[in-house]
N, C-alpha and C. Protein backbone atom coordinates (compact mmCIF):
# COMPACT_ATOMS: atom_id res chain seq x y z
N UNK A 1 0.85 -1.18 0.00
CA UNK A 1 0.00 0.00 0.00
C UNK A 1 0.89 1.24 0.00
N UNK A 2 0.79 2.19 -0.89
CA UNK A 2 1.27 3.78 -0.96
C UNK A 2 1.16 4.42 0.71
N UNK A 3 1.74 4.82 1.16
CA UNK A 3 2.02 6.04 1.94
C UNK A 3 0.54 7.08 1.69
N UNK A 4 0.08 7.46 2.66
CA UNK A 4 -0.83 8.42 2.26
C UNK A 4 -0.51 9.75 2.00
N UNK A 5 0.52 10.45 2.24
CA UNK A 5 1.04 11.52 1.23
C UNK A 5 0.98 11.27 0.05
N UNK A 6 1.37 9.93 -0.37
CA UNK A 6 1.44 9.96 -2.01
C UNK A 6 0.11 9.19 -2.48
N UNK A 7 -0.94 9.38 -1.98
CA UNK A 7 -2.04 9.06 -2.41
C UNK A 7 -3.27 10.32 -2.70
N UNK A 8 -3.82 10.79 -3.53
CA UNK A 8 -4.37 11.51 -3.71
C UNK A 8 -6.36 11.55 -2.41
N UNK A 9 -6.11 12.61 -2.02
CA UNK A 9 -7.39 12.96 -1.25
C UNK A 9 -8.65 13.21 -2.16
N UNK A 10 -9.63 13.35 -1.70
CA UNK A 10 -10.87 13.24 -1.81
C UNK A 10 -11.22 14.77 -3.26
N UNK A 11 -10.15 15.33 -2.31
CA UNK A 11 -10.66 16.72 -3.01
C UNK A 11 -9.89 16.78 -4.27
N UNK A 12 -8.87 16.55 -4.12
CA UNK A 12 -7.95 16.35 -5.32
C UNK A 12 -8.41 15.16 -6.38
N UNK A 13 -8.95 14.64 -6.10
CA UNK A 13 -9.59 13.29 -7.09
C UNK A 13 -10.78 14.03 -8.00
N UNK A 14 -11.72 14.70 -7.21
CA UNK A 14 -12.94 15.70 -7.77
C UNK A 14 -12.14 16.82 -8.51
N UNK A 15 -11.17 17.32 -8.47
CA UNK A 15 -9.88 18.65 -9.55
C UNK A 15 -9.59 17.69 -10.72
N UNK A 16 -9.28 16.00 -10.13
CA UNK A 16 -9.11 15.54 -11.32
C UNK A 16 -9.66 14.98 -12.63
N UNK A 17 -10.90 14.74 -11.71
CA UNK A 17 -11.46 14.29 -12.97
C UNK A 17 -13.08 15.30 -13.70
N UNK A 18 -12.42 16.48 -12.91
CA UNK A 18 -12.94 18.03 -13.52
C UNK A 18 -12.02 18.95 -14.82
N UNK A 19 -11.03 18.80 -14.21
CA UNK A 19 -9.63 18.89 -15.55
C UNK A 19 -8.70 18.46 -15.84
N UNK A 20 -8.72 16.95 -15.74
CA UNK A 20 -7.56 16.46 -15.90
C UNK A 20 -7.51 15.66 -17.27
N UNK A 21 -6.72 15.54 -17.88
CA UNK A 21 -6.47 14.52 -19.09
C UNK A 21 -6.82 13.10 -18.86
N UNK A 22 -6.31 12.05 -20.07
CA UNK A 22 -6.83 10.60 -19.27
C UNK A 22 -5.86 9.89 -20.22
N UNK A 23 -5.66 8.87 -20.11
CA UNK A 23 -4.75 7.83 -21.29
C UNK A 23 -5.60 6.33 -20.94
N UNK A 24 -6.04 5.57 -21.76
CA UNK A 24 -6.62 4.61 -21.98
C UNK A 24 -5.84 3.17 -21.96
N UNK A 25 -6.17 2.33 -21.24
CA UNK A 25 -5.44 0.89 -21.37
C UNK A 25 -6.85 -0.19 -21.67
N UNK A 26 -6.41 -1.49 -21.49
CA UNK A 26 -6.90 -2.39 -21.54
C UNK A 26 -8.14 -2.48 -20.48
N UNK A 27 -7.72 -2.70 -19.16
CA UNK A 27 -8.03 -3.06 -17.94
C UNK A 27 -7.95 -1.14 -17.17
N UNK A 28 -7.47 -0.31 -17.40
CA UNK A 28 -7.06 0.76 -16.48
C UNK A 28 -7.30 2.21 -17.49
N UNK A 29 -7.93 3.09 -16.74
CA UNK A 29 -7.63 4.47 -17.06
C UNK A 29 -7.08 5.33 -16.25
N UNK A 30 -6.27 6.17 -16.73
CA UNK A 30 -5.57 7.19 -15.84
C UNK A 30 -6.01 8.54 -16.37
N UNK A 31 -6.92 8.82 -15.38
CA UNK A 31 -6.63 10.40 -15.43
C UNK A 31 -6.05 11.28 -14.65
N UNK A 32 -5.39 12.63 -15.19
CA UNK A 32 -4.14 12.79 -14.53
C UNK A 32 -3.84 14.07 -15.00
N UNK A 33 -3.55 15.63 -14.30
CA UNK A 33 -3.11 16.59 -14.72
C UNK A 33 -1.58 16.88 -13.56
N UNK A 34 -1.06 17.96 -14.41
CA UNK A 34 0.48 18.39 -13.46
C UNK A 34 0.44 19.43 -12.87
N UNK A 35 1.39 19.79 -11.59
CA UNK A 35 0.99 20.96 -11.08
C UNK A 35 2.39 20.75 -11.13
N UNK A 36 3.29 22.28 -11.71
CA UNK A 36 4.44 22.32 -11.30
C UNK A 36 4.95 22.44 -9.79
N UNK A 37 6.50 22.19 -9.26
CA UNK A 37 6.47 22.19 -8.03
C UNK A 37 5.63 21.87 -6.91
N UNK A 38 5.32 20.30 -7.56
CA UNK A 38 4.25 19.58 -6.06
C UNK A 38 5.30 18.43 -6.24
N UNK A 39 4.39 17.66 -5.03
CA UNK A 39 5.01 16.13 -5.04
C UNK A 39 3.82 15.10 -6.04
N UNK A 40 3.93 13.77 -5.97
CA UNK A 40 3.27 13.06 -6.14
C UNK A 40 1.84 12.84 -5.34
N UNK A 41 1.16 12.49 -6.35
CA UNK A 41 -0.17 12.17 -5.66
C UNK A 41 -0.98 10.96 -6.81
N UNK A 42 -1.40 9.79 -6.44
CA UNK A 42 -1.73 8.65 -7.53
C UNK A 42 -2.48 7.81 -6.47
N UNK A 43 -3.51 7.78 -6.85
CA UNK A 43 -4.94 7.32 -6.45
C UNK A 43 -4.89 6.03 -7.10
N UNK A 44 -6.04 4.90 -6.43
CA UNK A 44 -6.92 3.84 -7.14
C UNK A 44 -8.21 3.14 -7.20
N UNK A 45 -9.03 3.54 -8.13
CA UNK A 45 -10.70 3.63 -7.77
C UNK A 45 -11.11 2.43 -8.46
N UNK A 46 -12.20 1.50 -7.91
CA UNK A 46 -13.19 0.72 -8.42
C UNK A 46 -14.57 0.70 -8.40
N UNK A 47 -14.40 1.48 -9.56
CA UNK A 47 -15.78 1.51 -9.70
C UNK A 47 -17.05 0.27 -9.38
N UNK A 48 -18.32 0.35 -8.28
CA UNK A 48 -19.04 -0.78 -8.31
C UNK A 48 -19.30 -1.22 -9.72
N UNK A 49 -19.26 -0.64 -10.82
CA UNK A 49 -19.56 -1.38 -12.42
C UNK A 49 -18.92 -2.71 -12.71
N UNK A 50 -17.75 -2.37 -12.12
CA UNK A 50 -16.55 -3.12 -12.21
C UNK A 50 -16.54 -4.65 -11.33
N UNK A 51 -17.42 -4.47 -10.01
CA UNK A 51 -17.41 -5.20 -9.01
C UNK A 51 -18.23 -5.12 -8.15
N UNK A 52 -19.30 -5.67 -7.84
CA UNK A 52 -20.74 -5.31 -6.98
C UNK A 52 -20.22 -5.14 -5.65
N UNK A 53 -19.93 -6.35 -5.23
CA UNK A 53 -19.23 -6.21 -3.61
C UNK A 53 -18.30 -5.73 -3.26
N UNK A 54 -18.27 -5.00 -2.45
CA UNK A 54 -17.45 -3.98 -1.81
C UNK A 54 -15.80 -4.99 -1.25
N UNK A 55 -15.74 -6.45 -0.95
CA UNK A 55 -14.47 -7.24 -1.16
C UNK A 55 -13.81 -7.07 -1.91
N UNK A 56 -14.67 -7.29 -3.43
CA UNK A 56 -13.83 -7.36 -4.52
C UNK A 56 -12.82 -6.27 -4.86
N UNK A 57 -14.11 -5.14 -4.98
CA UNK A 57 -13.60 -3.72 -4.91
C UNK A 57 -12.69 -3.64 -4.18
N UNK A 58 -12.26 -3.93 -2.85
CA UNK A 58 -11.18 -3.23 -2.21
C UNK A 58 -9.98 -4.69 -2.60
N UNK A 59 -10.01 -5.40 -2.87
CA UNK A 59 -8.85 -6.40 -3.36
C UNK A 59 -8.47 -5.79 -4.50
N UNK A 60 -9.25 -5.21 -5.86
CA UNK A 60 -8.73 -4.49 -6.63
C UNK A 60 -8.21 -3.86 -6.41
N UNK A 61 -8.87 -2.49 -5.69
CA UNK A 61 -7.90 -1.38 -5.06
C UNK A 61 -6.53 -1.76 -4.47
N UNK A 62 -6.50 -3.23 -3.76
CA UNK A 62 -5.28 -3.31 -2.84
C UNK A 62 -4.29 -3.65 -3.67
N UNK A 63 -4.46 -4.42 -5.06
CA UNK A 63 -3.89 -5.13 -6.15
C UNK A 63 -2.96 -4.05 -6.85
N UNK A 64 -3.86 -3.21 -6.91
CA UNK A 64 -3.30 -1.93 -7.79
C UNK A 64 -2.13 -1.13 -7.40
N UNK A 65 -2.96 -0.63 -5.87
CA UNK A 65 -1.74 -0.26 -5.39
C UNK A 65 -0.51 -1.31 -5.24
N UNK A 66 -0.49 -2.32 -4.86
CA UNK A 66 0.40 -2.95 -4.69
C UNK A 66 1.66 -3.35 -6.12
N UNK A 67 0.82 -3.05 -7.01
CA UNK A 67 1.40 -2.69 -8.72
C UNK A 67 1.95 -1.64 -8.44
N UNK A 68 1.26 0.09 -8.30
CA UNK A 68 1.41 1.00 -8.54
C UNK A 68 3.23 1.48 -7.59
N UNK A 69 3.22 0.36 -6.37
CA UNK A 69 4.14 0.68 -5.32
C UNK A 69 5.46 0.46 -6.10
N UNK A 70 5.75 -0.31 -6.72
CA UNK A 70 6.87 -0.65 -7.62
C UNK A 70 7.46 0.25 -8.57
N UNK A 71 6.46 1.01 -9.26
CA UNK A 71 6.44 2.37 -10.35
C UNK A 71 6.60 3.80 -9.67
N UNK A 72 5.96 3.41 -8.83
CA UNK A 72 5.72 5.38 -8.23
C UNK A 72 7.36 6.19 -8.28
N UNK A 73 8.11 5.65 -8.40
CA UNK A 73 9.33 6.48 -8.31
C UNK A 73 9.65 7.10 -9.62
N UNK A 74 9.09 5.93 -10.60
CA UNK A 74 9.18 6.56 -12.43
C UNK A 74 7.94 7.84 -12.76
N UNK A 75 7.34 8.20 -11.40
CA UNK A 75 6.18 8.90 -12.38
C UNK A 75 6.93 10.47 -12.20
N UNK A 76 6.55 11.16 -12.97
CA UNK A 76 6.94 12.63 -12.97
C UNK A 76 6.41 13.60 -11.60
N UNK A 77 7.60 14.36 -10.92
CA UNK A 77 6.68 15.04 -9.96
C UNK A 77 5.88 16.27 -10.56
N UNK A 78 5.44 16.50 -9.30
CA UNK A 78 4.08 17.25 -9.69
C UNK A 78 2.66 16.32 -10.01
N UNK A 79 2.61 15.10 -10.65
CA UNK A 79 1.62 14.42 -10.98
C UNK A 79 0.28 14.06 -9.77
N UNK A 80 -0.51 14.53 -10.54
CA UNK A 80 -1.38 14.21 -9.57
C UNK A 80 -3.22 13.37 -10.27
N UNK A 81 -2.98 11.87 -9.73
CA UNK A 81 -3.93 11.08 -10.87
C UNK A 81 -4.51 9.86 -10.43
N UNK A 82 -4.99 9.51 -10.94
CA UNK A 82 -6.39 8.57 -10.15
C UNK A 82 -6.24 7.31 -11.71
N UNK A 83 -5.54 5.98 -11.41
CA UNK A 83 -6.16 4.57 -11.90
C UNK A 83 -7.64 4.39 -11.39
N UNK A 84 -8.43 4.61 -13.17
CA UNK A 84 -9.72 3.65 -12.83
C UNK A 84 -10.08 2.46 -12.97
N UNK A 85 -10.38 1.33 -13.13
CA UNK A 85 -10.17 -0.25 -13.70
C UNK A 85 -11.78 0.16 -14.47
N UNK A 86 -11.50 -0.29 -14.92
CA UNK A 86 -12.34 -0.65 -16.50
C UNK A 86 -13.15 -1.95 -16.17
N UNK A 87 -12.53 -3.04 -16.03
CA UNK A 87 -12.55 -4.09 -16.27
C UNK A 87 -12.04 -5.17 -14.90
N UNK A 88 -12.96 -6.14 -14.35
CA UNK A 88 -12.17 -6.76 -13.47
C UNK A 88 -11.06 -7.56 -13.60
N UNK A 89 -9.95 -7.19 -13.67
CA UNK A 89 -8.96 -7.87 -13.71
C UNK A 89 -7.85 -8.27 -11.93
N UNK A 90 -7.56 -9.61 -11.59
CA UNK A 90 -7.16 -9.58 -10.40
C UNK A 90 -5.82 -10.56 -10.62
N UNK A 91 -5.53 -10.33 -12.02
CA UNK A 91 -3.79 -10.70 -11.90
C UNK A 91 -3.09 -9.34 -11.84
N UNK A 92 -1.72 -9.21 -10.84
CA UNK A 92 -0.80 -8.41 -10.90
C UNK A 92 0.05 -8.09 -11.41
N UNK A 93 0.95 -8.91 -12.61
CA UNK A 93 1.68 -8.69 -13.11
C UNK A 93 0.82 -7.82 -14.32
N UNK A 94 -0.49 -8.48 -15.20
CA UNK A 94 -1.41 -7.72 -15.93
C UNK A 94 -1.25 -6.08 -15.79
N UNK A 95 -1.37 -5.87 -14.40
CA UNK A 95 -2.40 -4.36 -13.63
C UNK A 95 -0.55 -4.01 -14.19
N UNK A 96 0.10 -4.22 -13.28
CA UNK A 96 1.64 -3.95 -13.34
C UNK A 96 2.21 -3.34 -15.12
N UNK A 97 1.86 -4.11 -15.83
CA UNK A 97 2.06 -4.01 -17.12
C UNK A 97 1.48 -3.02 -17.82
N UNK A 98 0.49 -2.58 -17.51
CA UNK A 98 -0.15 -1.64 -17.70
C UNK A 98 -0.10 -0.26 -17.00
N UNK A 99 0.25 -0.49 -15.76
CA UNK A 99 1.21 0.75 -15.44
C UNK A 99 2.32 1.04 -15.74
N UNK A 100 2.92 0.02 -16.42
CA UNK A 100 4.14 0.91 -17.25
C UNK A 100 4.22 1.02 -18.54
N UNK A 101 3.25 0.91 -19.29
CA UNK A 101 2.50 1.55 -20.55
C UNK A 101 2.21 2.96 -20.33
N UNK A 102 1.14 3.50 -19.16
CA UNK A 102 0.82 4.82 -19.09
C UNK A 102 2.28 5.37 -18.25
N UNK A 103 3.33 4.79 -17.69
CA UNK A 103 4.28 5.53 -17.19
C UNK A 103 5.30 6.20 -18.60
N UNK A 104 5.16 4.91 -19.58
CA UNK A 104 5.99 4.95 -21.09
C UNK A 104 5.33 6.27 -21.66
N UNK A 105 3.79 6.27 -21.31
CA UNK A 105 3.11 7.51 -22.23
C UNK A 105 3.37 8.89 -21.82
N UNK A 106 3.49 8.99 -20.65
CA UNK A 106 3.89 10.25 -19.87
C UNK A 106 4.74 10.57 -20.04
N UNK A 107 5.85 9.46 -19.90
CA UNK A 107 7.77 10.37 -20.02
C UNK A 107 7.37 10.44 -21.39
């Protein structure tokens, strides 16, 4: 699990997906704008579409982050962005792979 500094808050999630850009995967969307001179901030949401019960949902969420923990050092500072899952997917190397597609798209 991320550190909660480097996890995006409530309020910052609603900035993001009010103006933020997005990049498209398989299984994952990222939307995501920059603020010069910040730190990191990278969220992970499951949508109930995705997963009725609230288990599943948070095993996704825990999956992700647990992907996302490996990458967070490649993302650009300032970033501040929210993984949505699309799709239930609950392999890690998958979720993993796909975060470094949208990390490839950014740099």
């Amino acid at each position: 699990m991320l550190k909660k500094i480097n996890r995006a808050d409530k309020k910052t999630v609603e900035k993001i997906f009010k103006e933020g850009k997005f990049l498209n995967t398989l299984n994952l969307t990222f939307k995501f704008f920059k603020i010069p001179q910040a730190g990191k901030k990278i969220s992970v949401l499951v949508p109930k579409s995705v997963a009725k019960l609230a288990v599943k949902r948070n095993l996704l969420r825990r999956l992700g982050y647990k992907a996302l923990e490996k990458h967070i050092e490649g993302f650009p500072s300032g970033i501040m962005g929210v993984f949505v899952f699309k799709k239930y997917q609950d392999d890690v190397s998958i979720i993993e792979n796909e975060i470094k597609n949208v990390l490839a798209k950014i740099n």
